[in-house]
N, C-alpha and C. Protein backbone atom coordinates (compact mmCIF):
# COMPACT_ATOMS: atom_id res chain seq x y z
N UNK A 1 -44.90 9.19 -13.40
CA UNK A 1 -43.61 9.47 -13.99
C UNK A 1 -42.80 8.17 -13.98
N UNK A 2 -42.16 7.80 -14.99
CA UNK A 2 -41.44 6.25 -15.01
C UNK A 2 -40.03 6.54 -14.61
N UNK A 3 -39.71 5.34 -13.72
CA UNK A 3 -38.67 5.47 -13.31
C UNK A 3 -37.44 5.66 -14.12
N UNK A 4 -36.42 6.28 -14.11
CA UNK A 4 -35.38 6.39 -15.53
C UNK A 4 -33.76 5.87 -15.08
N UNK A 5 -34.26 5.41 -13.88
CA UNK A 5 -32.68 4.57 -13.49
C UNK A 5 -32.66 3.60 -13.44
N UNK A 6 -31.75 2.54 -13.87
CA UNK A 6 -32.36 1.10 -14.28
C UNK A 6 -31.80 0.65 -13.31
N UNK A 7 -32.28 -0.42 -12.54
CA UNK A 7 -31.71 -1.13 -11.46
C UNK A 7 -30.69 -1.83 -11.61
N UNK A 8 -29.83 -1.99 -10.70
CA UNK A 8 -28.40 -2.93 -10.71
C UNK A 8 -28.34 -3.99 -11.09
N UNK A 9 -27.84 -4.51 -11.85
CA UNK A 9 -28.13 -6.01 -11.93
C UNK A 9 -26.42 -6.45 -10.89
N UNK A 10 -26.83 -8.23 -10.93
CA UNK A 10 -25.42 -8.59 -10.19
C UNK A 10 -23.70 -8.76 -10.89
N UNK A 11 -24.12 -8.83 -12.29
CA UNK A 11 -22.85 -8.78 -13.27
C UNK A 11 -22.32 -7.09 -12.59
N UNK A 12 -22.68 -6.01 -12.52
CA UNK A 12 -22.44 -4.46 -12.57
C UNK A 12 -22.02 -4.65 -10.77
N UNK A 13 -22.63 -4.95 -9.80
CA UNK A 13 -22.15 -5.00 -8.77
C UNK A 13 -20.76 -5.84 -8.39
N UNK A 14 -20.98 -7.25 -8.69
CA UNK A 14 -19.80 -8.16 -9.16
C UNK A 14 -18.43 -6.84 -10.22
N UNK A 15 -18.71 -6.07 -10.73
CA UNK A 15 -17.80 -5.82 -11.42
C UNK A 15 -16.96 -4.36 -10.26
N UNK A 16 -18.58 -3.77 -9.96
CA UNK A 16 -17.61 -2.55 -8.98
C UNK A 16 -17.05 -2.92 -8.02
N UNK A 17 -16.80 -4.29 -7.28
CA UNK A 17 -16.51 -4.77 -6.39
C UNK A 17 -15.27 -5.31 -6.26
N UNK A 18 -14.89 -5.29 -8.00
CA UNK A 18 -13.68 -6.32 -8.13
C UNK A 18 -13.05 -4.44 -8.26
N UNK A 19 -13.83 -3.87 -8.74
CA UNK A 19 -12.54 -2.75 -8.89
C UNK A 19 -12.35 -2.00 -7.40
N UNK A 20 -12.89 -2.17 -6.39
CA UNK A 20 -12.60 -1.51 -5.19
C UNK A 20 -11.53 -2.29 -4.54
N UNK A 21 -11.75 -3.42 -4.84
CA UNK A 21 -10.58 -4.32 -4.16
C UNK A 21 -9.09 -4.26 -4.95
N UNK A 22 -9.35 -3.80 -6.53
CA UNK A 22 -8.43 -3.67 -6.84
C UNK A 22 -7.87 -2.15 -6.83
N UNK A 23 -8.21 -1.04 -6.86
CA UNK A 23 -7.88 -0.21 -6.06
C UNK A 23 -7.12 0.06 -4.38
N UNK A 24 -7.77 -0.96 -3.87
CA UNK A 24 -7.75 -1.20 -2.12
C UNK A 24 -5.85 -2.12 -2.56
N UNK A 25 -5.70 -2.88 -3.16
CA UNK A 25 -4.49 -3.99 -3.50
C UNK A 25 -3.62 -2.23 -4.34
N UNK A 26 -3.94 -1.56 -5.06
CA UNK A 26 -3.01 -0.66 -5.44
C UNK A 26 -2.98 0.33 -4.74
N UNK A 27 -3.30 0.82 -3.65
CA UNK A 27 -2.90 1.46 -2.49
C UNK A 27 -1.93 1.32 -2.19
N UNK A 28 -1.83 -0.23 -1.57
CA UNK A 28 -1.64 -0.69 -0.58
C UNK A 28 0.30 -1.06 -0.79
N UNK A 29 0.16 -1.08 -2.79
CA UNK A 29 1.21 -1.46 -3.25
C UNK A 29 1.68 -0.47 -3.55
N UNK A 30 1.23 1.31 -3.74
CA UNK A 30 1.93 2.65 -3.90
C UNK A 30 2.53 2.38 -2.37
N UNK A 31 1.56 2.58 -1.44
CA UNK A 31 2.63 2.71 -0.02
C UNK A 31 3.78 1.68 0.79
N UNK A 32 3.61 0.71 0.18
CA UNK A 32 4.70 -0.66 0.31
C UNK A 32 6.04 0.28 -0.60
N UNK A 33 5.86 0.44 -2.31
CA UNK A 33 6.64 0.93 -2.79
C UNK A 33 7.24 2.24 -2.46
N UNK A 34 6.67 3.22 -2.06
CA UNK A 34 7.26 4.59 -1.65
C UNK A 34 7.82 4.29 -0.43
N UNK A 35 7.54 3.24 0.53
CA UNK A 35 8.08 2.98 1.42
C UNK A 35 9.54 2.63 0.95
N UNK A 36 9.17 1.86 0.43
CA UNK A 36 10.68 1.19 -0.05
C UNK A 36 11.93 1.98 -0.41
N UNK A 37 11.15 3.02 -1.43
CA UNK A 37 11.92 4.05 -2.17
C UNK A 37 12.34 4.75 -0.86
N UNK A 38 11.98 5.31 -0.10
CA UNK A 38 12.45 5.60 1.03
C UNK A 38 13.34 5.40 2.06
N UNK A 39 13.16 4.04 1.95
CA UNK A 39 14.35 3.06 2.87
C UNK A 39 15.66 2.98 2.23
N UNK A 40 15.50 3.24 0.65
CA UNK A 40 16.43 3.19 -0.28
C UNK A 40 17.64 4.37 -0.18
N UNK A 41 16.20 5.76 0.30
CA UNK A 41 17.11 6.65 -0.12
C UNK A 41 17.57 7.10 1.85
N UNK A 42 16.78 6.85 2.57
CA UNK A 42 17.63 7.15 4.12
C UNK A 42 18.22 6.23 4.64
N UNK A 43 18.11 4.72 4.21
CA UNK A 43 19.11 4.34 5.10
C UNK A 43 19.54 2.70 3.74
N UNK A 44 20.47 3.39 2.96
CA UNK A 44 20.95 2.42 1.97
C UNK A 44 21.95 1.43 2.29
N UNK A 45 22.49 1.43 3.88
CA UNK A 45 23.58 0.35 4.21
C UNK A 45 22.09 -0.58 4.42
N UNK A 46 21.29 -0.54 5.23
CA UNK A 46 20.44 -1.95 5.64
C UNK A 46 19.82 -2.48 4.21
N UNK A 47 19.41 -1.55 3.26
CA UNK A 47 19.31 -2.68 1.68
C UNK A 47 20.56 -3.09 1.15
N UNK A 48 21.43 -2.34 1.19
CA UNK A 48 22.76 -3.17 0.94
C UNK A 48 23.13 -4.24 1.79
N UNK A 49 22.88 -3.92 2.84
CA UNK A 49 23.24 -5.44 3.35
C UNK A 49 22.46 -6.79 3.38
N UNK A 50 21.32 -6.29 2.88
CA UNK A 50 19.90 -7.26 3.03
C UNK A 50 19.84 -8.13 2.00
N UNK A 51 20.54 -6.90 0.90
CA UNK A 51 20.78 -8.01 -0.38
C UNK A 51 21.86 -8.49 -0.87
N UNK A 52 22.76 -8.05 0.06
CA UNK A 52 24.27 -8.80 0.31
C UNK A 52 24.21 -9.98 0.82
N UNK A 53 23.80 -10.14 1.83
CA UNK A 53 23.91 -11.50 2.62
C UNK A 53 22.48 -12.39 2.41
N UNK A 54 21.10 -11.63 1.49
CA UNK A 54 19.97 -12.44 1.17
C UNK A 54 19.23 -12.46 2.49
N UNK A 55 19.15 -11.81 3.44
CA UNK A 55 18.78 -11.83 4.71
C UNK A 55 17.68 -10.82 4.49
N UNK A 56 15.84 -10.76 4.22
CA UNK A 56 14.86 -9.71 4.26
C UNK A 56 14.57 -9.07 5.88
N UNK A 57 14.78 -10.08 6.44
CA UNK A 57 14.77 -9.28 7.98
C UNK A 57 14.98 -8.26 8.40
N UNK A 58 16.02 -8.06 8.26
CA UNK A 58 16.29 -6.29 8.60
C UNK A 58 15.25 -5.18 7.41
N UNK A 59 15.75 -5.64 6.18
CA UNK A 59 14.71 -4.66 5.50
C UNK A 59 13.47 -4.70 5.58
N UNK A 60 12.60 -5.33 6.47
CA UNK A 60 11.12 -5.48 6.62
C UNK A 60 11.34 -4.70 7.87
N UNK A 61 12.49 -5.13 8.51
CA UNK A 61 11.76 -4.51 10.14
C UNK A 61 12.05 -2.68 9.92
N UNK A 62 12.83 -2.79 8.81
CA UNK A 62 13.21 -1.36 8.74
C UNK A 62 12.02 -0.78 7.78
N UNK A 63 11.65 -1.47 7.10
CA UNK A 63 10.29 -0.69 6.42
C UNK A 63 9.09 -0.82 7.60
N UNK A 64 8.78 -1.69 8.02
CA UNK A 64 7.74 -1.63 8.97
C UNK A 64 8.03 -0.54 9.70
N UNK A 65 9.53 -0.11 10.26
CA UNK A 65 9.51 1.50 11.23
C UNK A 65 8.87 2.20 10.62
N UNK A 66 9.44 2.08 9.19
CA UNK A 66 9.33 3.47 8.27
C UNK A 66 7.74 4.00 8.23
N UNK A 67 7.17 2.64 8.16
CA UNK A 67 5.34 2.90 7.99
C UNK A 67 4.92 3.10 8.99
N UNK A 68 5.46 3.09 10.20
CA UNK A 68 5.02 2.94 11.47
C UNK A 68 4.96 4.72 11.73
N UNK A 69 6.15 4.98 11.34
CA UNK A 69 6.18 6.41 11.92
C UNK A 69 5.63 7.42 10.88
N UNK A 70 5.33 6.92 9.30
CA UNK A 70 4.47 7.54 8.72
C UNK A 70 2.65 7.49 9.27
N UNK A 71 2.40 6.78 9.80
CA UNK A 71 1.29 6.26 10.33
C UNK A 71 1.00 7.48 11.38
N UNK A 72 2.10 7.18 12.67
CA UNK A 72 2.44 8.10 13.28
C UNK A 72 1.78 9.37 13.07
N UNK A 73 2.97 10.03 11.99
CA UNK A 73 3.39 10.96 11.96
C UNK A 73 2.09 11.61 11.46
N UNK A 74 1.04 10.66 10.44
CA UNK A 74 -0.16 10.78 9.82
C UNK A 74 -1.73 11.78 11.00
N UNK A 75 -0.90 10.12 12.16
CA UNK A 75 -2.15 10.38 13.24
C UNK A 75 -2.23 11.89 13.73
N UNK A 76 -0.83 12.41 14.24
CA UNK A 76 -0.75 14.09 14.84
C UNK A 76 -0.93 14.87 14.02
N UNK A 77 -0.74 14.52 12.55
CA UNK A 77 -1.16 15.30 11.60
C UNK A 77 -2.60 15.93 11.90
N UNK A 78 -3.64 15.09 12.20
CA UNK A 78 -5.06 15.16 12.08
C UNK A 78 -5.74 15.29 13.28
């Protein structure tokens, strides 16, 4: 019986590879952004002030909580 699946070549591997990573990069940029949207909508004095005075510090350390306790909140989930 002949085989009827044609083997991989490296162009087709090279190509699914670039799309996992680019998948893996749009993850990564839905949960950065919903994060954000989030920070936007519970605590809008620290982006107002972040982009008042040009200072990202506070709004990173305040998104990093935010992911932290989604992470969290992820782990007891399961």
């Amino acid at each position: 019986m002949p085989d009827l699946e044609r083997p991989r070549s490296e162009p087709d591997a090279g190509f699914d590879r670039l799309v996992s990573v680019a998948v893996l990069v749009g993850a990564v940029a839905a949960v950065i952004a919903g994060a954000t949207v989030w920070l936007l909508l519970s605590d809008p004095v620290t982006v107002a002030s972040a982009i008042d005075d040009g200072e990202v510090s506070p709004l990173v350390r305040q998104l990093a909580d935010v992911l932290y306790s989604a992470i969290l909140a992820l782990l007891n989930y399961l």
